[in-house]
PDB file of N, CA and C in Angstrom:
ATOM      1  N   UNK A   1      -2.478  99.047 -44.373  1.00  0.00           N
ATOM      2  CA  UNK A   1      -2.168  98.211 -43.228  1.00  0.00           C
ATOM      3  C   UNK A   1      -1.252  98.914 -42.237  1.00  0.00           C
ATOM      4  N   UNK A   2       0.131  99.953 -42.563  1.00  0.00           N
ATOM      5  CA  UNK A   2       0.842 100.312 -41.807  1.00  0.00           C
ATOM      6  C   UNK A   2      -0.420 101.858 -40.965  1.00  0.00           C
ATOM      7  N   UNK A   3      -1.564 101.848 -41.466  1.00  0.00           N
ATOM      8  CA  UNK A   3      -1.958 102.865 -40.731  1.00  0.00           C
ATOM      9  C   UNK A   3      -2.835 101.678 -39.486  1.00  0.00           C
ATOM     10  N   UNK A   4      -3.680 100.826 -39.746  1.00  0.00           N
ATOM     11  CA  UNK A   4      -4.345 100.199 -38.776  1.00  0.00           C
ATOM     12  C   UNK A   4      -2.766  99.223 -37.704  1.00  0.00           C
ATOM     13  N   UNK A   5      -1.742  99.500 -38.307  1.00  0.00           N
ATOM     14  CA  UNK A   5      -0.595  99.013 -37.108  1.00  0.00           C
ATOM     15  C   UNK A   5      -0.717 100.322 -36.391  1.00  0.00           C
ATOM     16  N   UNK A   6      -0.702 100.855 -36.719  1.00  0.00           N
ATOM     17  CA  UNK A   6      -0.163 102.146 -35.769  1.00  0.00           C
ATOM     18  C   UNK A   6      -1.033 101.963 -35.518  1.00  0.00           C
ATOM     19  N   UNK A   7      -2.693 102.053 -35.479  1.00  0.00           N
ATOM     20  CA  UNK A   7      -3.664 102.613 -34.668  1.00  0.00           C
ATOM     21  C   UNK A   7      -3.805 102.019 -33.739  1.00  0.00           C
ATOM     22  N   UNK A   8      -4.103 100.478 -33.419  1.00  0.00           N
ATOM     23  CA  UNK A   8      -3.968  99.426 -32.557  1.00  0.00           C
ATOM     24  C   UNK A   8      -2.388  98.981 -31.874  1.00  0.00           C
ATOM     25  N   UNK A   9      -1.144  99.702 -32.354  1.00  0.00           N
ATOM     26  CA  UNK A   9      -0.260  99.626 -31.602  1.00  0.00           C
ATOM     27  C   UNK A   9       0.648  98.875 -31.882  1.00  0.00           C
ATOM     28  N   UNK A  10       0.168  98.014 -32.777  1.00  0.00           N
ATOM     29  CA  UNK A  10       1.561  96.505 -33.421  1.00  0.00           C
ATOM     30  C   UNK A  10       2.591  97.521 -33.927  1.00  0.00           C
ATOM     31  N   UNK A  11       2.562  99.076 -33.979  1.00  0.00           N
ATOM     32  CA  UNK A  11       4.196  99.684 -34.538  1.00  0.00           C
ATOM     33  C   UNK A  11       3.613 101.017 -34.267  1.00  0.00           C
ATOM     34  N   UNK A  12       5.259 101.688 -34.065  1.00  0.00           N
ATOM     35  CA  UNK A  12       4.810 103.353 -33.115  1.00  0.00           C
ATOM     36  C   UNK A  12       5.181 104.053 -34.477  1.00  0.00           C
ATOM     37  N   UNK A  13       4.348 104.767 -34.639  1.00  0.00           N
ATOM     38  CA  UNK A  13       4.071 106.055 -35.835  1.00  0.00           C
ATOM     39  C   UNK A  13       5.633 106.637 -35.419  1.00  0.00           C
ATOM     40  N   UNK A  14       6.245 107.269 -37.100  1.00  0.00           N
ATOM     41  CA  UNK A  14       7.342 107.855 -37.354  1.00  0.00           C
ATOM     42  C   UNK A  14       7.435 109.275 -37.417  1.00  0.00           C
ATOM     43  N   UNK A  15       5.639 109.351 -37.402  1.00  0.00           N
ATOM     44  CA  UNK A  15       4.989 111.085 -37.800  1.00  0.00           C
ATOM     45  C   UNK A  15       3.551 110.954 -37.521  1.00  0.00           C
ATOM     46  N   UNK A  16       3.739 112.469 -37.110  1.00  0.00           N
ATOM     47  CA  UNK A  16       1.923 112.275 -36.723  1.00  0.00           C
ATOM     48  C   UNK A  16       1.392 112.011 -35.347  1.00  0.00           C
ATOM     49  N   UNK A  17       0.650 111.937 -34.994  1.00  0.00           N
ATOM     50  CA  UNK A  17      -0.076 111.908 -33.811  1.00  0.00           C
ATOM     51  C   UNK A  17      -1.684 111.335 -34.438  1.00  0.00           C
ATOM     52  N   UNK A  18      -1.856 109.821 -33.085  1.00  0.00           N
ATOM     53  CA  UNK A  18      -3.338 109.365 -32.923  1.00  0.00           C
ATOM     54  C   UNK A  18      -3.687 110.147 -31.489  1.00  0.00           C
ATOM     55  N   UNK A  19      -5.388 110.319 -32.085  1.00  0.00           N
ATOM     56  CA  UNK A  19      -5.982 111.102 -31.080  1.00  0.00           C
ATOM     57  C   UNK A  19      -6.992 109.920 -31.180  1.00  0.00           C
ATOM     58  N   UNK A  20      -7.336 110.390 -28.984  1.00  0.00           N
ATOM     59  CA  UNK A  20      -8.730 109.136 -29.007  1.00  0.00           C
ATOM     60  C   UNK A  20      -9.321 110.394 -28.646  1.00  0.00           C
ATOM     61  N   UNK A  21     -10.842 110.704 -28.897  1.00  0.00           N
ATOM     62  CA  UNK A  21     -11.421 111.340 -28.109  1.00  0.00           C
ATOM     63  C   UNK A  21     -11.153 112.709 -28.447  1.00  0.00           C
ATOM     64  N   UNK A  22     -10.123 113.290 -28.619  1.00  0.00           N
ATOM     65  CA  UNK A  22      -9.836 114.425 -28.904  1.00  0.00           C
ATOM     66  C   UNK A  22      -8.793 114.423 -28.625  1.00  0.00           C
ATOM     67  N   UNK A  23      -8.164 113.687 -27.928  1.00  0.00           N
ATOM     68  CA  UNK A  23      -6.330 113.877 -27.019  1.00  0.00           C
ATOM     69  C   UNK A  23      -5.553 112.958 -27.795  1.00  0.00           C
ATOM     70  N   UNK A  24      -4.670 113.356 -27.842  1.00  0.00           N
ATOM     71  CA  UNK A  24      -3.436 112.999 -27.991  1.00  0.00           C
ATOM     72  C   UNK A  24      -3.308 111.804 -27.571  1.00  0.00           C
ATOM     73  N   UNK A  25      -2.949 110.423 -28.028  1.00  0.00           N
ATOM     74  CA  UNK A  25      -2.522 109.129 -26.931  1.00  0.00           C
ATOM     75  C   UNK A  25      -1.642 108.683 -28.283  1.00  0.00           C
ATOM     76  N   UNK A  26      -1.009 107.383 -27.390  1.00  0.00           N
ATOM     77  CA  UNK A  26       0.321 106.371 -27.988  1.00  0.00           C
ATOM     78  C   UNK A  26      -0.170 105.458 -27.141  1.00  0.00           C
ATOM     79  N   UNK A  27      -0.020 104.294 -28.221  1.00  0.00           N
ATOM     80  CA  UNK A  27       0.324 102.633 -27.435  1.00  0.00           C
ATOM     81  C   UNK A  27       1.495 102.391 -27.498  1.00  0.00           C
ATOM     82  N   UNK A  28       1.885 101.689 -26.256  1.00  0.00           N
ATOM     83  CA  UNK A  28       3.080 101.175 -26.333  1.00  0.00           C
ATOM     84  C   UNK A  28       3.046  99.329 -26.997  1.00  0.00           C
ATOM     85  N   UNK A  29       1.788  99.009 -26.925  1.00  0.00           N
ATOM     86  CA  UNK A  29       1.380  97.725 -27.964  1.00  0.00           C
ATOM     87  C   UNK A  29       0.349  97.336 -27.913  1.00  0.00           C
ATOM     88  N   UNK A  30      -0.005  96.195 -28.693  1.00  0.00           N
ATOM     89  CA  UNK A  30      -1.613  96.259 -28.950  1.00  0.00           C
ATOM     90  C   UNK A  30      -2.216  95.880 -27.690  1.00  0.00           C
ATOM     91  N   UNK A  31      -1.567  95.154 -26.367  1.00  0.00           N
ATOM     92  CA  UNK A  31      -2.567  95.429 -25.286  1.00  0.00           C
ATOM     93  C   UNK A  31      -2.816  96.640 -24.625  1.00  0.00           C
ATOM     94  N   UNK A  32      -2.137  97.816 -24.717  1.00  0.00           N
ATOM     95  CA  UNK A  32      -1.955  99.013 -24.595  1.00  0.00           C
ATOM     96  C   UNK A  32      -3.608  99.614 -25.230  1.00  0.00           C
ATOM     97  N   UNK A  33      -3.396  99.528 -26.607  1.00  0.00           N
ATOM     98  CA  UNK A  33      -4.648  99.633 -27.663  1.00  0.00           C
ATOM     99  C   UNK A  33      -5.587  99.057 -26.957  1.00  0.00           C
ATOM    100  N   UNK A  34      -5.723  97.578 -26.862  1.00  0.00           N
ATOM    101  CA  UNK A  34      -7.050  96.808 -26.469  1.00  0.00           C
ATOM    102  C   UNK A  34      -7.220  97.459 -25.274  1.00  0.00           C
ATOM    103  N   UNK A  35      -6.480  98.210 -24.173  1.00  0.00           N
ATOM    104  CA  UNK A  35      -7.279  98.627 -23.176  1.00  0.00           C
ATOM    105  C   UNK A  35      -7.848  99.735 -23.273  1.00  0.00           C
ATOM    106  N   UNK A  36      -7.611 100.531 -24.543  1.00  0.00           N
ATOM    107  CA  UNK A  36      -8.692 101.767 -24.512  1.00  0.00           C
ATOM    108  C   UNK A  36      -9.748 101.112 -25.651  1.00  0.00           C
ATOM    109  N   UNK A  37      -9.888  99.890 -25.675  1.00  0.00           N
ATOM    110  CA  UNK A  37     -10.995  99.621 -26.519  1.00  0.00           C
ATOM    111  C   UNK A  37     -10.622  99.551 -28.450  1.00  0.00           C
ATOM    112  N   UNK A  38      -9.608  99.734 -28.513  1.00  0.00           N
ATOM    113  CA  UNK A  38      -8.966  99.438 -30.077  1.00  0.00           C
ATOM    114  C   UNK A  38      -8.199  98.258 -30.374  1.00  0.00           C
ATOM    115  N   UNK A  39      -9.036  97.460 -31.338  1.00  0.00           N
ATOM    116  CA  UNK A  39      -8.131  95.975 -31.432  1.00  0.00           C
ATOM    117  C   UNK A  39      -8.699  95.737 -33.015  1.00  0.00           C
ATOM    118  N   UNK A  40      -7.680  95.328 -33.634  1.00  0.00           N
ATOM    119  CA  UNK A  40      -7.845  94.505 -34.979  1.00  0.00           C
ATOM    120  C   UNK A  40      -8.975  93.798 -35.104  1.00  0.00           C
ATOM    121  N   UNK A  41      -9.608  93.684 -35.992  1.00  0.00           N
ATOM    122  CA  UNK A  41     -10.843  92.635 -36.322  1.00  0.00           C
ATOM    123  C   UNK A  41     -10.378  91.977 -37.936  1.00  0.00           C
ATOM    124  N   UNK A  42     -10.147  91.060 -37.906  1.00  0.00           N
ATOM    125  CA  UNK A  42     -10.098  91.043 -39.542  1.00  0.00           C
ATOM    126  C   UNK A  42     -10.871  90.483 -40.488  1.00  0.00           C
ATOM    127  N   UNK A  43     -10.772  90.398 -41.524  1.00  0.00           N
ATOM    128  CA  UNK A  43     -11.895  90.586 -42.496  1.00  0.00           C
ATOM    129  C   UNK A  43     -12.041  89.025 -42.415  1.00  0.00           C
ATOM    130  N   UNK A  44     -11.242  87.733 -42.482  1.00  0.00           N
ATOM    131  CA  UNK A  44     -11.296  86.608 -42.524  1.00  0.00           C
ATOM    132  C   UNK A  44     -11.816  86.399 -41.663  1.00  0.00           C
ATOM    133  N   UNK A  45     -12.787  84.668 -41.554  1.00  0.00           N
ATOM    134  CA  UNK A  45     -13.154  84.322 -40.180  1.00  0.00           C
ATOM    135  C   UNK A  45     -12.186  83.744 -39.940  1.00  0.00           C
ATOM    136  N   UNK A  46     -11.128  84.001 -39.073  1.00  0.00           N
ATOM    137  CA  UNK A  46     -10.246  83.371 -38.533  1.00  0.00           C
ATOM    138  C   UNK A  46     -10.965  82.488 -37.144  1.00  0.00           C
ATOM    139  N   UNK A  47     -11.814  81.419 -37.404  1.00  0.00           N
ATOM    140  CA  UNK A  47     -12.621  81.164 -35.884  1.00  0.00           C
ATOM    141  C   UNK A  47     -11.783  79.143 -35.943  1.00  0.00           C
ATOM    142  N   UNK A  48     -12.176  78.705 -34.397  1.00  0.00           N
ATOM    143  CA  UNK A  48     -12.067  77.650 -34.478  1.00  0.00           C
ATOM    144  C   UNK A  48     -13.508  76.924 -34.565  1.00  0.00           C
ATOM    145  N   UNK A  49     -13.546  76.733 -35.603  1.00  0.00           N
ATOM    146  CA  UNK A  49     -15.253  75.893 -35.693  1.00  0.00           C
ATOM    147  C   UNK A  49     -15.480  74.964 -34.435  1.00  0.00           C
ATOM    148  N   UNK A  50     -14.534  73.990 -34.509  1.00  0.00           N
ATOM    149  CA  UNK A  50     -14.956  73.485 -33.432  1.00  0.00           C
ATOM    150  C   UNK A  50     -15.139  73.680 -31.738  1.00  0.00           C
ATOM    151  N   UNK A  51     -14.923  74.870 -31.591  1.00  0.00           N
ATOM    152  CA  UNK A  51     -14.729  75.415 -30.783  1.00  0.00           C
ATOM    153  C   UNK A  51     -16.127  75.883 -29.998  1.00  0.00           C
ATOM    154  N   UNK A  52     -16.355  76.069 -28.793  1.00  0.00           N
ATOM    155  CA  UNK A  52     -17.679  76.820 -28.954  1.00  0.00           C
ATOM    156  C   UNK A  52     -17.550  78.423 -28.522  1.00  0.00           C
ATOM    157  N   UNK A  53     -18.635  79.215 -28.632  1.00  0.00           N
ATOM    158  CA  UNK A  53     -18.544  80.750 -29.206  1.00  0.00           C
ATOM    159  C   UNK A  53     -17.661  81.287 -27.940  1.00  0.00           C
ATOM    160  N   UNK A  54     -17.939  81.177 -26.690  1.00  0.00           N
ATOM    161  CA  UNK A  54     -17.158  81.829 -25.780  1.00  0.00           C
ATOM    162  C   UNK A  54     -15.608  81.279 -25.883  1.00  0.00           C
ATOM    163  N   UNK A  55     -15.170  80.087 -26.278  1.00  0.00           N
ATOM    164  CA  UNK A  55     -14.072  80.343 -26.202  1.00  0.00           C
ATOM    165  C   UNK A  55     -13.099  80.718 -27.364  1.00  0.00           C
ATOM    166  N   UNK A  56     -14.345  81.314 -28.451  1.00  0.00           N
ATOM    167  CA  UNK A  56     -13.390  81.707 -29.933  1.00  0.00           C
ATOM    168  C   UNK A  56     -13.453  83.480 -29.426  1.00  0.00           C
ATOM    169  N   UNK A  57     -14.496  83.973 -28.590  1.00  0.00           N
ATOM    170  CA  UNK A  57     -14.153  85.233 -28.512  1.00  0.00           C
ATOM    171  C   UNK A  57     -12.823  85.310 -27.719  1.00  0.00           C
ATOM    172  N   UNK A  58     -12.292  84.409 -26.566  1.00  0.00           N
ATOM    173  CA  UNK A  58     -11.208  84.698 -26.184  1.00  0.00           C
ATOM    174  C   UNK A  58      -9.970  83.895 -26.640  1.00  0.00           C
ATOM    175  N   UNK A  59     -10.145  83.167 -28.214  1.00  0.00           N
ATOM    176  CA  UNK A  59      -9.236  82.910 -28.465  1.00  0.00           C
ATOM    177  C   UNK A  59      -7.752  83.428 -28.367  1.00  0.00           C
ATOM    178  N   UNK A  60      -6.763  82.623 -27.916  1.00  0.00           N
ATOM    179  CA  UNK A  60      -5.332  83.867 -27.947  1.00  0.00           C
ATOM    180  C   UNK A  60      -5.294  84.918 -26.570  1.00  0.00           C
ATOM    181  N   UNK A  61      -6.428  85.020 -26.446  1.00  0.00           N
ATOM    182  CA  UNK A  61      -6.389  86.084 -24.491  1.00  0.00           C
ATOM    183  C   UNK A  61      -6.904  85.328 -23.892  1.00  0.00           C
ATOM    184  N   UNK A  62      -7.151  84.222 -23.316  1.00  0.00           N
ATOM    185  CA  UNK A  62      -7.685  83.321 -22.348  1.00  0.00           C
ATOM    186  C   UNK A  62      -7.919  84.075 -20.811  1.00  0.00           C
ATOM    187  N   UNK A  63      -8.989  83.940 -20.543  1.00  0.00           N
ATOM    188  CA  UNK A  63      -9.155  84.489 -19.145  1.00  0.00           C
ATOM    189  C   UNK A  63      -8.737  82.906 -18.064  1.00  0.00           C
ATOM    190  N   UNK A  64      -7.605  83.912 -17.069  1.00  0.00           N
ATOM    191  CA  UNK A  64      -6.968  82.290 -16.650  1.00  0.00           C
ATOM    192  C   UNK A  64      -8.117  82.552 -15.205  1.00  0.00           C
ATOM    193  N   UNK A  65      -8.172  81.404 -14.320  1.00  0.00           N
ATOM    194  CA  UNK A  65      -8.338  81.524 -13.079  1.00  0.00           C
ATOM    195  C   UNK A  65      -7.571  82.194 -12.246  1.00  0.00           C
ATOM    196  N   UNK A  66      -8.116  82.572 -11.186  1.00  0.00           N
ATOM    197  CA  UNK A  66      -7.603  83.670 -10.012  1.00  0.00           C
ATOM    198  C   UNK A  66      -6.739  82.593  -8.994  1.00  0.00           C
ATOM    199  N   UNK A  67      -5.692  83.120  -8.002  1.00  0.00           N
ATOM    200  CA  UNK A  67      -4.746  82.521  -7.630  1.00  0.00           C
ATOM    201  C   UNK A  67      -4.089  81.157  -8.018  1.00  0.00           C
ATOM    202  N   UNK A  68      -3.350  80.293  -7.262  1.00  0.00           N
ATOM    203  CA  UNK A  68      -2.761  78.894  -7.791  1.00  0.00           C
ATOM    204  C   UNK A  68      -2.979  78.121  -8.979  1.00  0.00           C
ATOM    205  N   UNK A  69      -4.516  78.021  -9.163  1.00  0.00           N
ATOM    206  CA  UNK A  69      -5.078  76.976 -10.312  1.00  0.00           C
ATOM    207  C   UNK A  69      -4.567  77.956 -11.628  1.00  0.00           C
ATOM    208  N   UNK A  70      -4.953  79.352 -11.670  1.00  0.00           N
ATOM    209  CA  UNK A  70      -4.819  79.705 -12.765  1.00  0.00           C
ATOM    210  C   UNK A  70      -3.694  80.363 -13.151  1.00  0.00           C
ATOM    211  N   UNK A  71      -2.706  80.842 -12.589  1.00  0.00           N
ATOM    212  CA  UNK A  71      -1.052  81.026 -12.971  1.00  0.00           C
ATOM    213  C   UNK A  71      -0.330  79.949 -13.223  1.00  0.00           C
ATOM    214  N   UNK A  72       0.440  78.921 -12.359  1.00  0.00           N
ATOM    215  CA  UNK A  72       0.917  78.028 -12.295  1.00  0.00           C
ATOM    216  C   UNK A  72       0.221  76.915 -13.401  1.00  0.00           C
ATOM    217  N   UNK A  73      -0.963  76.937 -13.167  1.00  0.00           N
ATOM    218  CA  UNK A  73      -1.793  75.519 -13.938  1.00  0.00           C
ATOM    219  C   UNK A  73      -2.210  76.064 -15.162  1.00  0.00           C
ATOM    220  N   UNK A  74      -2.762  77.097 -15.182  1.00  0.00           N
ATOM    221  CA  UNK A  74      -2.826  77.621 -16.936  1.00  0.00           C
ATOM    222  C   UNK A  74      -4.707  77.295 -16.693  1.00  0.00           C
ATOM    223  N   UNK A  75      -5.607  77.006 -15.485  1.00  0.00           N
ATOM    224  CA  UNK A  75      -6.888  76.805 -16.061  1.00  0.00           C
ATOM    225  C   UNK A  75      -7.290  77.900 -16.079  1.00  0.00           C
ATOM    226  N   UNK A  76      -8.070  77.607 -17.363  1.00  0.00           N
ATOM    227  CA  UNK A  76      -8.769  78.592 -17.834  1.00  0.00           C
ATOM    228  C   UNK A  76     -10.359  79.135 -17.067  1.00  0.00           C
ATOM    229  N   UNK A  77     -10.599  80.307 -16.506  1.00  0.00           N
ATOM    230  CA  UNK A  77     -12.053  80.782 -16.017  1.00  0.00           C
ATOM    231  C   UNK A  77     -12.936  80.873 -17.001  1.00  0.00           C
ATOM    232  N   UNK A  78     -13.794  79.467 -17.294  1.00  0.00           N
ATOM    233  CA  UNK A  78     -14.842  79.632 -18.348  1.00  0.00           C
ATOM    234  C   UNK A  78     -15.901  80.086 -18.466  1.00  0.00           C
ATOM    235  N   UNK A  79     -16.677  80.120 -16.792  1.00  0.00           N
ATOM    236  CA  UNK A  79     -17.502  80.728 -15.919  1.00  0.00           C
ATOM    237  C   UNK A  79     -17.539  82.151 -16.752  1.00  0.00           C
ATOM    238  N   UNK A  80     -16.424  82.804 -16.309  1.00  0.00           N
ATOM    239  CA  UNK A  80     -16.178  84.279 -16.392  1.00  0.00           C
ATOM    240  C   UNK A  80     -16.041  84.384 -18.267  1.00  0.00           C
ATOM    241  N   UNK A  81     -15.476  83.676 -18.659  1.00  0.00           N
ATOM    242  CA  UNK A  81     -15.115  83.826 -20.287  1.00  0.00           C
ATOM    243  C   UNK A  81     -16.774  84.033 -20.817  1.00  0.00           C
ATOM    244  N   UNK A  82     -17.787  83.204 -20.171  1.00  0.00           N
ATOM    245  CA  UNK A  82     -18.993  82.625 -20.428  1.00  0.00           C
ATOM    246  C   UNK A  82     -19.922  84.129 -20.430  1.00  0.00           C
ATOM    247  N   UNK A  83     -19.520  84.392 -18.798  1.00  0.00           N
ATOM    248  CA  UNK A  83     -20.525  85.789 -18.923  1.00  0.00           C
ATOM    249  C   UNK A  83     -20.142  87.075 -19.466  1.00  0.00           C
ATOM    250  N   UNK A  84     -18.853  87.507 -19.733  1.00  0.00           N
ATOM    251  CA  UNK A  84     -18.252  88.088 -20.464  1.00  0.00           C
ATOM    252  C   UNK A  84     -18.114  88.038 -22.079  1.00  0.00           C
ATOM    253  N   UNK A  85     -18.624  86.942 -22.540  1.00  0.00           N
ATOM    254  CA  UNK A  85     -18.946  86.626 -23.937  1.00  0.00           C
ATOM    255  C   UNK A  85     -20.743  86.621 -23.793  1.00  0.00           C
ATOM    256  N   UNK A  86     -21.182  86.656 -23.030  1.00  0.00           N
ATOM    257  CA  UNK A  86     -22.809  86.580 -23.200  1.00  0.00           C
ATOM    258  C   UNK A  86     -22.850  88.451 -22.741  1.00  0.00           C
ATOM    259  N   UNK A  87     -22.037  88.994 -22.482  1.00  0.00           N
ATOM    260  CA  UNK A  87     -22.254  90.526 -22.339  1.00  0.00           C
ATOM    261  C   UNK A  87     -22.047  91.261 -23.575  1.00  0.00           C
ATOM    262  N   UNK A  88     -20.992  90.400 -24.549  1.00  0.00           N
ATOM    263  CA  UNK A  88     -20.478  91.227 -25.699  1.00  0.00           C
ATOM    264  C   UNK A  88     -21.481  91.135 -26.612  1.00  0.00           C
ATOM    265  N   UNK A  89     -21.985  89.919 -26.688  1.00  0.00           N
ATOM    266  CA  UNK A  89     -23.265  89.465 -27.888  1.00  0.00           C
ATOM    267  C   UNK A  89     -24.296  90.182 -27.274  1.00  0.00           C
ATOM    268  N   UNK A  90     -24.621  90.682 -26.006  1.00  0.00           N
ATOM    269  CA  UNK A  90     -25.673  90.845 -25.827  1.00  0.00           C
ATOM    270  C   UNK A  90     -25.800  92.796 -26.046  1.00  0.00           C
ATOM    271  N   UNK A  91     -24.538  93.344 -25.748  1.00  0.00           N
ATOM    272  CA  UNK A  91     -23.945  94.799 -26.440  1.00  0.00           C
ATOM    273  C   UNK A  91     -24.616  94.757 -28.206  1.00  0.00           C
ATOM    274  N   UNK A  92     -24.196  93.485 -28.677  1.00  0.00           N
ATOM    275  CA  UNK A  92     -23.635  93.864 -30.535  1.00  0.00           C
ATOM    276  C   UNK A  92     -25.481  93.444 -30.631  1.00  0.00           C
ATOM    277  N   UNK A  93     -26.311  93.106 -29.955  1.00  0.00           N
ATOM    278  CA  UNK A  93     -27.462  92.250 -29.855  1.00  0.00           C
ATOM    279  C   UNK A  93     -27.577  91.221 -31.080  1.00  0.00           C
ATOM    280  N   UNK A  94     -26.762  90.212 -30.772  1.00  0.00           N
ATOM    281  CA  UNK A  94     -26.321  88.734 -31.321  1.00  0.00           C
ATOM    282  C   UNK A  94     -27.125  87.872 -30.604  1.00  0.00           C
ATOM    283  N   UNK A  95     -28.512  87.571 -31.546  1.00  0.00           N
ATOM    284  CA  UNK A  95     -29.200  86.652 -30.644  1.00  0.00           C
ATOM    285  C   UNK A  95     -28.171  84.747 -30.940  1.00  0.00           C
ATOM    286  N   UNK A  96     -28.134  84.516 -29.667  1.00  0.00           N
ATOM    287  CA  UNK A  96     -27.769  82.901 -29.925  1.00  0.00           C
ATOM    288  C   UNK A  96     -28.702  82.123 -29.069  1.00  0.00           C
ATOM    289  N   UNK A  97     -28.229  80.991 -29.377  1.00  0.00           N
ATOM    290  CA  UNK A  97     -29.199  79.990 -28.657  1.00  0.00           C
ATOM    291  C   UNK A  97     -28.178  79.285 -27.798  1.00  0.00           C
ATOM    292  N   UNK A  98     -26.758  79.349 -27.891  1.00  0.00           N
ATOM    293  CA  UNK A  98     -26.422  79.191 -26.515  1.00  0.00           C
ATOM    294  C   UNK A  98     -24.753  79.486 -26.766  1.00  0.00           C
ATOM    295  N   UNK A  99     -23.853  79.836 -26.001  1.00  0.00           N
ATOM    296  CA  UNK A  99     -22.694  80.251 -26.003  1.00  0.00           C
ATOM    297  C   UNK A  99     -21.638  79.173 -25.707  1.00  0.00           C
ATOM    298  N   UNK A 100     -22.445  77.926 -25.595  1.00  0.00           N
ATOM    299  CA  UNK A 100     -21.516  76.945 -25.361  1.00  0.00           C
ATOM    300  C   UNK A 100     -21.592  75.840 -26.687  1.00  0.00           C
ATOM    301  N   UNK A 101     -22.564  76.094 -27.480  1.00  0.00           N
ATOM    302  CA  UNK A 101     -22.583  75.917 -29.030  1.00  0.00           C
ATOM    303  C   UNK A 101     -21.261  76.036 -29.786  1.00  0.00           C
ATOM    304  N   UNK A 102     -20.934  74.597 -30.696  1.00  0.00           N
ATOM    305  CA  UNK A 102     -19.941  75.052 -31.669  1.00  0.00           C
ATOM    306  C   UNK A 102     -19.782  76.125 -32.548  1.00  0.00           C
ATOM    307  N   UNK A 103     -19.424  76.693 -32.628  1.00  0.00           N
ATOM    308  CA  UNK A 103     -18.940  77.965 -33.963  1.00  0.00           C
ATOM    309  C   UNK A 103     -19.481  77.259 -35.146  1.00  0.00           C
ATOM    310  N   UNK A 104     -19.505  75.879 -35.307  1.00  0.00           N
ATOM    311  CA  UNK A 104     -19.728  75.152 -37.039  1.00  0.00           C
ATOM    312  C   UNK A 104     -21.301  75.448 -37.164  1.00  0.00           C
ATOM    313  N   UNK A 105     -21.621  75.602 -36.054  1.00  0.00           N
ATOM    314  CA  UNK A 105     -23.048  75.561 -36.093  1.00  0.00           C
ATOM    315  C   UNK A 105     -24.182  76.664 -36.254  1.00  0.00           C
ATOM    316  N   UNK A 106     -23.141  77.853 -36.206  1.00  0.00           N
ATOM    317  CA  UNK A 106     -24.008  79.121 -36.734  1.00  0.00           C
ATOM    318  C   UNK A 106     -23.505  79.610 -38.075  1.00  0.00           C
ATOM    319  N   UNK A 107     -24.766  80.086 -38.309  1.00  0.00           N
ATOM    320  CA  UNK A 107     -25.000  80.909 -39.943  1.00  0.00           C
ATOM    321  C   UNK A 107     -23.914  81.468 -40.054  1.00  0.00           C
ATOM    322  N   UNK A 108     -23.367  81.910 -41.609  1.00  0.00           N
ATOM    323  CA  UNK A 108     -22.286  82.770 -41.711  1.00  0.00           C
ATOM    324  C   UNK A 108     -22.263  84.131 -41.200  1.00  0.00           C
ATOM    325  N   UNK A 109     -23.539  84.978 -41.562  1.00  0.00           N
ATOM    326  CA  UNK A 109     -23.660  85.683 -41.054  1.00  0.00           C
ATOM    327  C   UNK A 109     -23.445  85.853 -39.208  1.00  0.00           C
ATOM    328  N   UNK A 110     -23.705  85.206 -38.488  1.00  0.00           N
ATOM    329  CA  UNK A 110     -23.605  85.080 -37.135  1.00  0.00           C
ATOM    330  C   UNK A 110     -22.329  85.111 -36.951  1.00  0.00           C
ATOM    331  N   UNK A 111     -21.391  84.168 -37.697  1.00  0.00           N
ATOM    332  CA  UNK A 111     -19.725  83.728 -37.278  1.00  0.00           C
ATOM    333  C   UNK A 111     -19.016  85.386 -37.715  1.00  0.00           C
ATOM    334  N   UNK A 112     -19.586  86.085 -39.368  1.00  0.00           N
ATOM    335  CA  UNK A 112     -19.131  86.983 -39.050  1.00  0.00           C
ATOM    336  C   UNK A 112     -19.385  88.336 -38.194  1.00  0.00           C
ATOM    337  N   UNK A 113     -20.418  88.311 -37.551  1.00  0.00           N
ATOM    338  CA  UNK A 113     -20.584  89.362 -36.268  1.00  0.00           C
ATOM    339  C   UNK A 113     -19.931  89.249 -35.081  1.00  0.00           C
TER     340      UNK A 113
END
């Protein structure tokens, strides 16, 4: 576990050097990590069943709305969460039948992909 902290950034290595690519890099924390594309996955389904699929992929990172509504007010861009979760399934090629579907409602296999 203290090696996948360091890799994703939750704690800075005491020794050693991570390389992406071939170079040399450091996170300064795991959004650091998540922006070169390295983030924890864990073995549990940690999902909200009741939830539906686009908004368990951004569980915890919520994509807010752009100016007033979404700083101040906290709404969330579901629009954007929507096509941005129909881009990731459609990368991992996760067939669904719809992204606004509860999580309770797909196979295990599906919840864990």
């Amino acid at each position: 576990t203290s090696l996948i902290k360091a890799l994703t950034g939750a704690v800075t290595p005491d020794a050693g050097e991570i390389r992406l690519n071939g170079e040399p890099i450091s996170f300064s924390g795991p959004q650091s990590a998540r922006a070169h594309g390295i983030e924890t996955v864990y073995q549990d389904l940690a999902v909200a069943a009741s939830m539906d699929i686009a908004s368990n992929v951004f569980l915890g990172r919520e994509l807010r709305r752009p100016g007033i509504l979404g700083r101040p007010f906290r709404m969330l861009d579901k629009k954007r969460m929507r096509q941005e979760a129909a881009e990731h399934m459609a990368d991992l090629k996760i067939g669904l039948r719809s992204l606004t579907q509860s999580v309770e409602t797909l196979s295990g296999g599906q919840r864990q992909a």
